[in-house]
C-alpha atoms as a PDB file:
ATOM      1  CA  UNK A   1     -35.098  -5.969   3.459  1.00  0.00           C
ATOM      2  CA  UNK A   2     -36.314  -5.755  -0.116  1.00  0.00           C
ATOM      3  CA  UNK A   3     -35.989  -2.919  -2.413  1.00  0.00           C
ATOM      4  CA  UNK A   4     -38.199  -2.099  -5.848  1.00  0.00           C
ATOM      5  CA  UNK A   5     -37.456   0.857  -7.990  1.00  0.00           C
ATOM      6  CA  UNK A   6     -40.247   3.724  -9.096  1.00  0.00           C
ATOM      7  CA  UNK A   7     -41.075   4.965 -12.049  1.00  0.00           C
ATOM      8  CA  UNK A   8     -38.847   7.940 -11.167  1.00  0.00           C
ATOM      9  CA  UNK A   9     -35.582   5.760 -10.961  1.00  0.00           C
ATOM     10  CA  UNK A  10     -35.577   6.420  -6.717  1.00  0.00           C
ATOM     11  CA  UNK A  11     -36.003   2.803  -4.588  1.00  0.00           C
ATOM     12  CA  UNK A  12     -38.049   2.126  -1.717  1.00  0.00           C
ATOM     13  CA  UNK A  13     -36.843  -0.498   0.815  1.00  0.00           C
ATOM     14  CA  UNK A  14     -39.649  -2.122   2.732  1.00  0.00           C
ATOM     15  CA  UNK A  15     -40.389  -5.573   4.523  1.00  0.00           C
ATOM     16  CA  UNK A  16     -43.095  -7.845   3.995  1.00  0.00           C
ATOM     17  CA  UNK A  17     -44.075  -9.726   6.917  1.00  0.00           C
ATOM     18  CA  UNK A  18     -46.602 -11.819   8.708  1.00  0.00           C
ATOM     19  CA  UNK A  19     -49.256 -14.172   7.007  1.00  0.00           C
ATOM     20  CA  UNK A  20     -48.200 -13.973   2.979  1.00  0.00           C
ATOM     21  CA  UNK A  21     -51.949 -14.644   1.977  1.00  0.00           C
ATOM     22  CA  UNK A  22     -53.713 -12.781   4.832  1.00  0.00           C
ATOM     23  CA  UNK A  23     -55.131  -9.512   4.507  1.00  0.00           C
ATOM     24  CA  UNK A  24     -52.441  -6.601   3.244  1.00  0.00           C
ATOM     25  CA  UNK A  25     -51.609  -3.244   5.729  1.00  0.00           C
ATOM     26  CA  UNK A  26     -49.363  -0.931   4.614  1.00  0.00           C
ATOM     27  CA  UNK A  27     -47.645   0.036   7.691  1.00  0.00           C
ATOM     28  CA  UNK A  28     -46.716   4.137   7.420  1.00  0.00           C
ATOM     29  CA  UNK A  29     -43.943   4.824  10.207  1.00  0.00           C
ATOM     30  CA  UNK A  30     -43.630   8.069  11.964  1.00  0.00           C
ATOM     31  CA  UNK A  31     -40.747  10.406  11.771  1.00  0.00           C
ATOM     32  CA  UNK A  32     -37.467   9.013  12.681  1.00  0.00           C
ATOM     33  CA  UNK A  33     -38.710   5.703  12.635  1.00  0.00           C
ATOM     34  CA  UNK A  34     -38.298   3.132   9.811  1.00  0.00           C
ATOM     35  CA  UNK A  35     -39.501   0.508   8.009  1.00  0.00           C
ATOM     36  CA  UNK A  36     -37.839  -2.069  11.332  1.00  0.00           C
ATOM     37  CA  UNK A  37     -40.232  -0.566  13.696  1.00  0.00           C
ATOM     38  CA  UNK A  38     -42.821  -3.355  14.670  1.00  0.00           C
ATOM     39  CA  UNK A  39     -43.524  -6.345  16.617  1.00  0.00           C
ATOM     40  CA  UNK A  40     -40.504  -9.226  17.147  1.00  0.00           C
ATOM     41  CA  UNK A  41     -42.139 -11.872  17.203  1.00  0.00           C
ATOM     42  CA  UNK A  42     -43.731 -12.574  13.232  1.00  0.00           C
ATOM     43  CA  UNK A  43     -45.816 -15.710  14.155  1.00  0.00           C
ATOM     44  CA  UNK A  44     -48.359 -12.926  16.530  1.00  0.00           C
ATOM     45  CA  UNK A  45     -48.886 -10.922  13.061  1.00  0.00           C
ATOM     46  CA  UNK A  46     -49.336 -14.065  10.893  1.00  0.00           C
ATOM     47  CA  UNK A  47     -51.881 -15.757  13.925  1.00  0.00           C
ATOM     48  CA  UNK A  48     -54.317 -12.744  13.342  1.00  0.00           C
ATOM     49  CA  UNK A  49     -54.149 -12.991   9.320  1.00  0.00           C
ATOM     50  CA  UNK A  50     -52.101  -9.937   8.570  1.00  0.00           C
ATOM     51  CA  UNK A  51     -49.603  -9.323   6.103  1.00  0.00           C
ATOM     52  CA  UNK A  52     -47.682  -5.997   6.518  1.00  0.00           C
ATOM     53  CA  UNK A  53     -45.878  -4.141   4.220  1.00  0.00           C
ATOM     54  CA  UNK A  54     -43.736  -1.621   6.270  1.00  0.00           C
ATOM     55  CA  UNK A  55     -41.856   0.441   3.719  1.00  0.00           C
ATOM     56  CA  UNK A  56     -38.975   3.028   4.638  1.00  0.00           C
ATOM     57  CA  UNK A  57     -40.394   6.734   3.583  1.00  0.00           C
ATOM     58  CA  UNK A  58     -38.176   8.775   1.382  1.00  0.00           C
ATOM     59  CA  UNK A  59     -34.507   9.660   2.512  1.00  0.00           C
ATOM     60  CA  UNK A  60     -34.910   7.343   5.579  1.00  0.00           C
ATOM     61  CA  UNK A  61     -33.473   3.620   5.772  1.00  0.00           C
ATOM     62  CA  UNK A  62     -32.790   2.264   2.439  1.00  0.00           C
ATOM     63  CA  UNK A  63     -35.039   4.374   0.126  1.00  0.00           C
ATOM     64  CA  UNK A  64     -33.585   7.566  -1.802  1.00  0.00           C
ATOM     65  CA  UNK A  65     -34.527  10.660  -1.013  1.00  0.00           C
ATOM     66  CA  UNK A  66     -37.128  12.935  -2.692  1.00  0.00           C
ATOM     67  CA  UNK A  67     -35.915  16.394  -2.868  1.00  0.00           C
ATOM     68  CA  UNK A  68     -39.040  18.937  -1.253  1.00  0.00           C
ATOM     69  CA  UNK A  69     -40.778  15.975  -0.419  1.00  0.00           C
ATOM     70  CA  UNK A  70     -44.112  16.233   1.131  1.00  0.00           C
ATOM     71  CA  UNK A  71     -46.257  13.734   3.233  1.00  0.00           C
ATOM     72  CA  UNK A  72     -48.704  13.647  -0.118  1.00  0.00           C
ATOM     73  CA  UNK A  73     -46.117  12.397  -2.321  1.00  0.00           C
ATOM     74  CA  UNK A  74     -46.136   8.905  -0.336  1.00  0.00           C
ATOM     75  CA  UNK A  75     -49.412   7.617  -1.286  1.00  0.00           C
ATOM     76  CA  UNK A  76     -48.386   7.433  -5.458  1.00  0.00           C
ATOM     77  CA  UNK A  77     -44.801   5.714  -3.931  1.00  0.00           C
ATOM     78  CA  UNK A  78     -47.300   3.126  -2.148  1.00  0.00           C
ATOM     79  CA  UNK A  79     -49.205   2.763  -4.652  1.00  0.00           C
ATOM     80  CA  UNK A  80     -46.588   2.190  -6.975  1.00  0.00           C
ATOM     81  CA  UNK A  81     -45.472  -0.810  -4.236  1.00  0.00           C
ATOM     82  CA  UNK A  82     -49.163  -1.945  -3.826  1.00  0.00           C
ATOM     83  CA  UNK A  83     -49.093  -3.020  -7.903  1.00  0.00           C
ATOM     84  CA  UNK A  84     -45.488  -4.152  -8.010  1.00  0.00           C
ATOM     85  CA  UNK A  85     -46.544  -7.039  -4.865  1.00  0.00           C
ATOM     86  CA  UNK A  86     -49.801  -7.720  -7.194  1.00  0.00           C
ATOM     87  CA  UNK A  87     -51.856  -6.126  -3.889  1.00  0.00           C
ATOM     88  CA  UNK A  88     -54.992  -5.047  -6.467  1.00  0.00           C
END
C-alpha cells in the first residue's frame, strides 16, 4: 500500500500494480470493496501491458474520509493521483 496526500490535507491509499511502463487504468472499486480487490496473480496483469492504479475511495481502506462526499468528488482526487505518479 502507498499513500499520497491532496491538496486538501486528506490521503488516498492505493496500489500500483502490474507492468510499471505499460498502459495506466485507474481501477474505481465498487461499494464495500477496496483498493485489494483484483486479480492474485500480478505477472497475468503485467503479460497484457497493464499498469493499474487501484486507489481506496474516501473513508474506505486507508484514505480519510470526505465529509458529504459524492461519487463526483473522486475524479479531482484521481486526478490529483494521476499527476502525483507523472501519468500526463
Amino acid at each position: 500500500m502507498e499513500i499520497t496526500r491532496l491538496k486538501d490535507g486528506r490521503t488516498i491509499a492505493f496500489e500500483d500494480y502490474g507492468d510499471p511502463k505499460g498502459t495506466p487504468v485507474i481501477f474505481s472499486h465498487g461499494f464495500s470493496d477496496s483498493r485489494i480487490i483484483r486479480h492474485p496473480d500480478d505477472a497475468v496483469t503485467a503479460s497484457l501491458g497493464l499498469r493499474i492504479i487501484a486507489a481506496d475511495q474516501p473513508g474506505v481502506g486507508g484514505s480519510s474520509p470526505l465529509k458529504n462526499r459524492r461519487m463526483v468528488n473522486w475524479g479531482p482526487d484521481m486526478e490529483q493521483l494521476a499527476d502525483r505518479l507523472g501519468l500526463g
